[in-house]
N, C-alpha and C. Protein backbone atom coordinates (compact mmCIF):
# COMPACT_ATOMS: atom_id res chain seq x y z
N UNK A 1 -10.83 26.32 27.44
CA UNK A 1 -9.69 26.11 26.56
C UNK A 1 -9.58 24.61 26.25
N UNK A 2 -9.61 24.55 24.86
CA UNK A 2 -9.17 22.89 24.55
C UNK A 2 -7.97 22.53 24.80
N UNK A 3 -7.67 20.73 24.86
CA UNK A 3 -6.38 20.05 24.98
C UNK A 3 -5.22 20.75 24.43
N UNK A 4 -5.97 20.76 22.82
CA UNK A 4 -4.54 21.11 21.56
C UNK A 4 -4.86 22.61 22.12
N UNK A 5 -5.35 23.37 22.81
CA UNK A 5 -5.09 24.89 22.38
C UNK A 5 -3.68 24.68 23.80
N UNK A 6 -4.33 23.95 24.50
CA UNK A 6 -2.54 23.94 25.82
C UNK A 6 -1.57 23.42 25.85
N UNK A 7 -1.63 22.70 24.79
CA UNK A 7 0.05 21.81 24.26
C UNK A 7 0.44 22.74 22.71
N UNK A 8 -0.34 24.05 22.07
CA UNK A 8 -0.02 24.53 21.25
C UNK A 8 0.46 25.69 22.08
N UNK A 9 0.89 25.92 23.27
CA UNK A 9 0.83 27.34 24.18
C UNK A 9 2.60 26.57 24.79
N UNK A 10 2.33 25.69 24.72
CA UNK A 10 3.49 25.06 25.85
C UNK A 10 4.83 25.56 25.12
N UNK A 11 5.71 25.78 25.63
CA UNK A 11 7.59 26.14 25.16
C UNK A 11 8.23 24.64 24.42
N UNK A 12 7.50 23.52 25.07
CA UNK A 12 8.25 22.54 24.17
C UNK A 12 7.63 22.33 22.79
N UNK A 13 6.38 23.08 22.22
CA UNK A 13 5.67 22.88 21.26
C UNK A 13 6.78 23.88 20.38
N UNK A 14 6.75 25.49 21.29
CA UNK A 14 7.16 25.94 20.32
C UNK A 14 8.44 25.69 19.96
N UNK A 15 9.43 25.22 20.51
CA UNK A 15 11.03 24.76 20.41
C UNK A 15 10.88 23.82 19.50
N UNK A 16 9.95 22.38 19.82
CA UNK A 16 9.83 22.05 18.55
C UNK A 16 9.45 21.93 16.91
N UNK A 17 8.47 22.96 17.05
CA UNK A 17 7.90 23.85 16.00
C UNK A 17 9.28 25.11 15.16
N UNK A 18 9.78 25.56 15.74
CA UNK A 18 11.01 25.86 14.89
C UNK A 18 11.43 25.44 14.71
N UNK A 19 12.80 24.57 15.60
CA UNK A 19 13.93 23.69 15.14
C UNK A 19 13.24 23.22 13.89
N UNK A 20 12.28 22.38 14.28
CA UNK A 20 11.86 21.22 12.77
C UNK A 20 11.47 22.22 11.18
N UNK A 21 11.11 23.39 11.51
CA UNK A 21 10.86 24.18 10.27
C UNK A 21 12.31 24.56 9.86
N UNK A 22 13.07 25.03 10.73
CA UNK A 22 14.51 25.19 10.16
C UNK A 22 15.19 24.38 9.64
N UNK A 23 15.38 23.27 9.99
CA UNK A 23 15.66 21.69 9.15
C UNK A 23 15.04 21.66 8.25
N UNK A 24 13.64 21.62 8.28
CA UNK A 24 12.92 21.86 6.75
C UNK A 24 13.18 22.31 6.03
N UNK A 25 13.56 23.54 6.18
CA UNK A 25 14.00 24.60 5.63
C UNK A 25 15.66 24.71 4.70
N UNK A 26 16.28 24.06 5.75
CA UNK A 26 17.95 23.67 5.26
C UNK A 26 17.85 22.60 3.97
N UNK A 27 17.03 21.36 4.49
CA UNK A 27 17.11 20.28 3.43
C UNK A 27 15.70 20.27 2.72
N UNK A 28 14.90 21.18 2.35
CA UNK A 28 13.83 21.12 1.17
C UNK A 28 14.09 20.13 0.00
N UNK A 29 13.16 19.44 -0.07
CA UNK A 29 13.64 18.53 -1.44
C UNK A 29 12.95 19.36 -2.80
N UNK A 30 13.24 19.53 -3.45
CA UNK A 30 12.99 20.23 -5.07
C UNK A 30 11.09 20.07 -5.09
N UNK A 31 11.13 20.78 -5.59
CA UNK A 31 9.27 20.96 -6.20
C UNK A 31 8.61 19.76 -7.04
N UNK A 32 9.56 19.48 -7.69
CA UNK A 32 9.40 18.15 -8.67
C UNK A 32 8.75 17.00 -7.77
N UNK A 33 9.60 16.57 -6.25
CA UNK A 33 9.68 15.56 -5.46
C UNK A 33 8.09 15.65 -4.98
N UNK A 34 8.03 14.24 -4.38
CA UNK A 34 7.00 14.58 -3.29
C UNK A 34 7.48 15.05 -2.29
N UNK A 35 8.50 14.46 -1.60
CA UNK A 35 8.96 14.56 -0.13
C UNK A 35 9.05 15.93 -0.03
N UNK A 36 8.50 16.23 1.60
CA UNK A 36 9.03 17.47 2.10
C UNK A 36 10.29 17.85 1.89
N UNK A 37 11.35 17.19 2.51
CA UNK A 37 12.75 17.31 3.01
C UNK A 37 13.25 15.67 3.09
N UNK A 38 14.62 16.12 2.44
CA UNK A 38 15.49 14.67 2.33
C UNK A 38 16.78 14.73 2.71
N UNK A 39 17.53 13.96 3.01
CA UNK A 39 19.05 14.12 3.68
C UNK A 39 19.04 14.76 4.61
N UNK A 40 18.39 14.53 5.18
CA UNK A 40 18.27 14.72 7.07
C UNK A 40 19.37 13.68 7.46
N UNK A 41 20.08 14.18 8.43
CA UNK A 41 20.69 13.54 9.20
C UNK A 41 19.78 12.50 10.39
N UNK A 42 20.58 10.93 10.30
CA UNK A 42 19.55 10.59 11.37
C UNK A 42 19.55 10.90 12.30
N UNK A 43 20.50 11.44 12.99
CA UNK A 43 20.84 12.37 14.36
C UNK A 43 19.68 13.33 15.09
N UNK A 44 18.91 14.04 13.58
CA UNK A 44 17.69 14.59 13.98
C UNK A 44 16.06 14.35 14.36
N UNK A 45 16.71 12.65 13.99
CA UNK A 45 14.94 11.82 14.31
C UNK A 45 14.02 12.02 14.79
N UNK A 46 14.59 12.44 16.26
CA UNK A 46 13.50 12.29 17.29
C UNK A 46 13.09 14.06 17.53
N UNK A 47 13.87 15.14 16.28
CA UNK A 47 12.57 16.21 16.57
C UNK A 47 11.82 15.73 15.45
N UNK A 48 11.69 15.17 14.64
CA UNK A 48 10.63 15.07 13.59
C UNK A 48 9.71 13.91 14.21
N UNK A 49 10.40 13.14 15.25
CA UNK A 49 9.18 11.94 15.72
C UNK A 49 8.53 12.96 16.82
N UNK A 50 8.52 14.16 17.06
CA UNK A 50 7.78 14.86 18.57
C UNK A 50 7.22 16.05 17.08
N UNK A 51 7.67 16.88 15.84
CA UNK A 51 7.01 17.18 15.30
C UNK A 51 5.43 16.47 14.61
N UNK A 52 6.00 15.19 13.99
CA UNK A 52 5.11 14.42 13.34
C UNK A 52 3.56 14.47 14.61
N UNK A 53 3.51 13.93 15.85
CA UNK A 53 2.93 13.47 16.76
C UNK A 53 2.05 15.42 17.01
N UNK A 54 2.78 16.32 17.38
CA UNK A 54 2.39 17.68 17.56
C UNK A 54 1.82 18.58 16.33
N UNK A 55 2.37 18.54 15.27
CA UNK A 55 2.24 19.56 14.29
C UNK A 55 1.24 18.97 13.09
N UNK A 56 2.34 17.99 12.50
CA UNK A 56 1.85 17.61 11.03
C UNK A 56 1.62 15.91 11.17
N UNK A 57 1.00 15.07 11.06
CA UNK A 57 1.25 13.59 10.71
C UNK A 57 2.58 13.59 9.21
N UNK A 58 3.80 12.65 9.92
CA UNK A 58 4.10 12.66 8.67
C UNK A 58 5.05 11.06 8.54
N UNK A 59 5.60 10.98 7.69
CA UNK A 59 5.41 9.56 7.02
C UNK A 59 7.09 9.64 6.69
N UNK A 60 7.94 9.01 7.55
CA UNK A 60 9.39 9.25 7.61
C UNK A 60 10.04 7.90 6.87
N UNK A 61 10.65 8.00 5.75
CA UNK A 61 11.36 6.87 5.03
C UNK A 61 12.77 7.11 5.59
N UNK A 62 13.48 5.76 5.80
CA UNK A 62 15.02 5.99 5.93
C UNK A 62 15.66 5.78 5.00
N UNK A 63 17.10 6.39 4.86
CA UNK A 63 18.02 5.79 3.34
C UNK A 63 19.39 6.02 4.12
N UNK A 64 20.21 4.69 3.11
CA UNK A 64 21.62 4.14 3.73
C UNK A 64 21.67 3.39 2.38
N UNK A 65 22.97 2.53 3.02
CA UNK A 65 23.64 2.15 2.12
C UNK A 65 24.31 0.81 2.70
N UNK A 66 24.22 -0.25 2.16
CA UNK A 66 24.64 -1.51 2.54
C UNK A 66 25.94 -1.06 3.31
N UNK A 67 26.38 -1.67 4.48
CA UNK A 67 27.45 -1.61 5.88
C UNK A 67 28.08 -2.41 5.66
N UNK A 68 29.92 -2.09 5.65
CA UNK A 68 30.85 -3.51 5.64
C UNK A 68 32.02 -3.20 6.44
N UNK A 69 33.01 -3.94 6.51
CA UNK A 69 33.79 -4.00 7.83
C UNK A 69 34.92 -3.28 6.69
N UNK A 70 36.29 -2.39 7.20
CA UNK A 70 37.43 -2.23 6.94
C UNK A 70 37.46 -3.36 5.73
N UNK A 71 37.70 -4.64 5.81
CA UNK A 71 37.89 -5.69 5.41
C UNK A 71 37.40 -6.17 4.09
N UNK A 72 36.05 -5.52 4.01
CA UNK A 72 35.39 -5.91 2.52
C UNK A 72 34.56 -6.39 3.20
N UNK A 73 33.96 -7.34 4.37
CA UNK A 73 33.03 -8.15 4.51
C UNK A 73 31.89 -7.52 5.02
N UNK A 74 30.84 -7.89 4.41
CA UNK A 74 29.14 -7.19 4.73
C UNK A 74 28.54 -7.65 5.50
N UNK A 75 28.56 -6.75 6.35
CA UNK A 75 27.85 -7.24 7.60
C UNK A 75 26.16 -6.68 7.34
N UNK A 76 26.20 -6.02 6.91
CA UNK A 76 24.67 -5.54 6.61
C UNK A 76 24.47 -5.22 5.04
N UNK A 77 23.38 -6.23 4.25
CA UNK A 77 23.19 -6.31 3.07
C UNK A 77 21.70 -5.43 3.01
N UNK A 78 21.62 -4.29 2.72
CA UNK A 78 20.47 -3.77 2.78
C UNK A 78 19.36 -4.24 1.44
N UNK A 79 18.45 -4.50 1.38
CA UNK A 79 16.80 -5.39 0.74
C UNK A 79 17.27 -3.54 -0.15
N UNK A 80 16.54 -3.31 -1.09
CA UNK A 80 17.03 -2.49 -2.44
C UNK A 80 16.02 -2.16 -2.70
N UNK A 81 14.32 -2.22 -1.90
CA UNK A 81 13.29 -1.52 -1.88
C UNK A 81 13.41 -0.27 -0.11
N UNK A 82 14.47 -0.98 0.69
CA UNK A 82 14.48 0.20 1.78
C UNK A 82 15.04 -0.26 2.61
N UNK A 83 15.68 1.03 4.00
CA UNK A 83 16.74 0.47 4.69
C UNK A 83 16.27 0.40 6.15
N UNK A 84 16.38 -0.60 6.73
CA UNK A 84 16.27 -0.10 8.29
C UNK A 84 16.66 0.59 9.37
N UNK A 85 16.13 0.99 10.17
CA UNK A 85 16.40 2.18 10.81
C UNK A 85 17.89 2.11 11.82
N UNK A 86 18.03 1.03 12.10
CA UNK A 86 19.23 1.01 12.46
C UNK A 86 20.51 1.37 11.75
N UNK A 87 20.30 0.65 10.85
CA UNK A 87 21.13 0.86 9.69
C UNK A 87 21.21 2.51 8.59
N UNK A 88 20.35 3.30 9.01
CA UNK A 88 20.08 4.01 8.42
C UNK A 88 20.96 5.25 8.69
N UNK A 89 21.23 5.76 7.47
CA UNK A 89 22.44 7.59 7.73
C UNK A 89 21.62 8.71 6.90
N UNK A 90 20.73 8.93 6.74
CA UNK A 90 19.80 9.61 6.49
C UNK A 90 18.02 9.29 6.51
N UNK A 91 17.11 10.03 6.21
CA UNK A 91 15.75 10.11 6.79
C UNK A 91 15.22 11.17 5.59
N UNK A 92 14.43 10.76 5.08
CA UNK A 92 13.15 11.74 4.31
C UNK A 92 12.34 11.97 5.00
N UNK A 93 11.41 12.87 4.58
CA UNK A 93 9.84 13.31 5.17
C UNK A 93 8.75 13.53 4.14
N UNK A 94 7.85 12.66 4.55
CA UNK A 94 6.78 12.98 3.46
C UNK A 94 5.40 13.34 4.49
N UNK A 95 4.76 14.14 3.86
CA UNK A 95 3.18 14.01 4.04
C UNK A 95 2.48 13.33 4.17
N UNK A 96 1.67 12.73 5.42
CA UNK A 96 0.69 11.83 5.01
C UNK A 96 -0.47 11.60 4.69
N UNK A 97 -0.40 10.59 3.53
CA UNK A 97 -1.43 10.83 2.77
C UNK A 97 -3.15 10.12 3.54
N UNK A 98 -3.91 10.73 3.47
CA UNK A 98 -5.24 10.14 3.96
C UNK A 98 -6.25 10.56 2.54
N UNK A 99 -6.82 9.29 2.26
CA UNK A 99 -7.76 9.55 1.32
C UNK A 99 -9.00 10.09 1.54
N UNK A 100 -9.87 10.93 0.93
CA UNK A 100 -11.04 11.59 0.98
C UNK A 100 -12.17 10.46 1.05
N UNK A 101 -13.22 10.44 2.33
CA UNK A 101 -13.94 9.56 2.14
C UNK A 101 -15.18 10.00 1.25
N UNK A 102 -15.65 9.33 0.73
CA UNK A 102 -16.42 9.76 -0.47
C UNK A 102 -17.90 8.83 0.63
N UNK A 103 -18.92 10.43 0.75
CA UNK A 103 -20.05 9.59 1.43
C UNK A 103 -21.38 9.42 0.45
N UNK A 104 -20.83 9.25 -0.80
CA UNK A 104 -22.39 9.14 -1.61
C UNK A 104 -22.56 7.89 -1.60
């Protein structure tokens, strides 16, 4: 029996192998998109960081929204190409991409 055939047998594979398809499943992003699934809560990170590693390689963007106090004052100015993970209140999922090596 190979490695992956005994971590594909194990109960934490399969626990995490549903949960993460059911989330998938809840937040599908449209056909149009690339992304798998978008508006994930970040709350759910870490089954998609034990899916990504077990199931699928996949390629997790975060999204938020610049952070400010009661007050008006910004404590966190988020850069307007992407947000950091701290800062972050949602999570996409994409596929990752690997290019075809071409052996001619």
């Amino acid at each position: 029996m190979k490695h992956a055939d005994k971590i594909m047998n194990t109960q934490k594979f399969k626990d995490v192998l549903l949960s993460a398809e059911g989330i998938i499943k809840q937040y599908r992003s449209p056909d149009c998109e690339r992304s798998i699934a978008k508006g994930i809560p970040i709350q759910l990170l870490g089954i998609f960081y034990s899916y990504s590693k077990m199931v699928l390689p996949l390629r997790i963007r975060y999204r938020g929204s610049s952070k400010s106090f009661p007050n008006g004052y910004t404590y966190y100015r988020r850069p307007r190409d992407y947000v950091h993970r701290i800062y972050a209140d949602t999570f996409a999922i994409y596929e990752r991409w690997t290019p075809f090596l071409n052996t001619n």
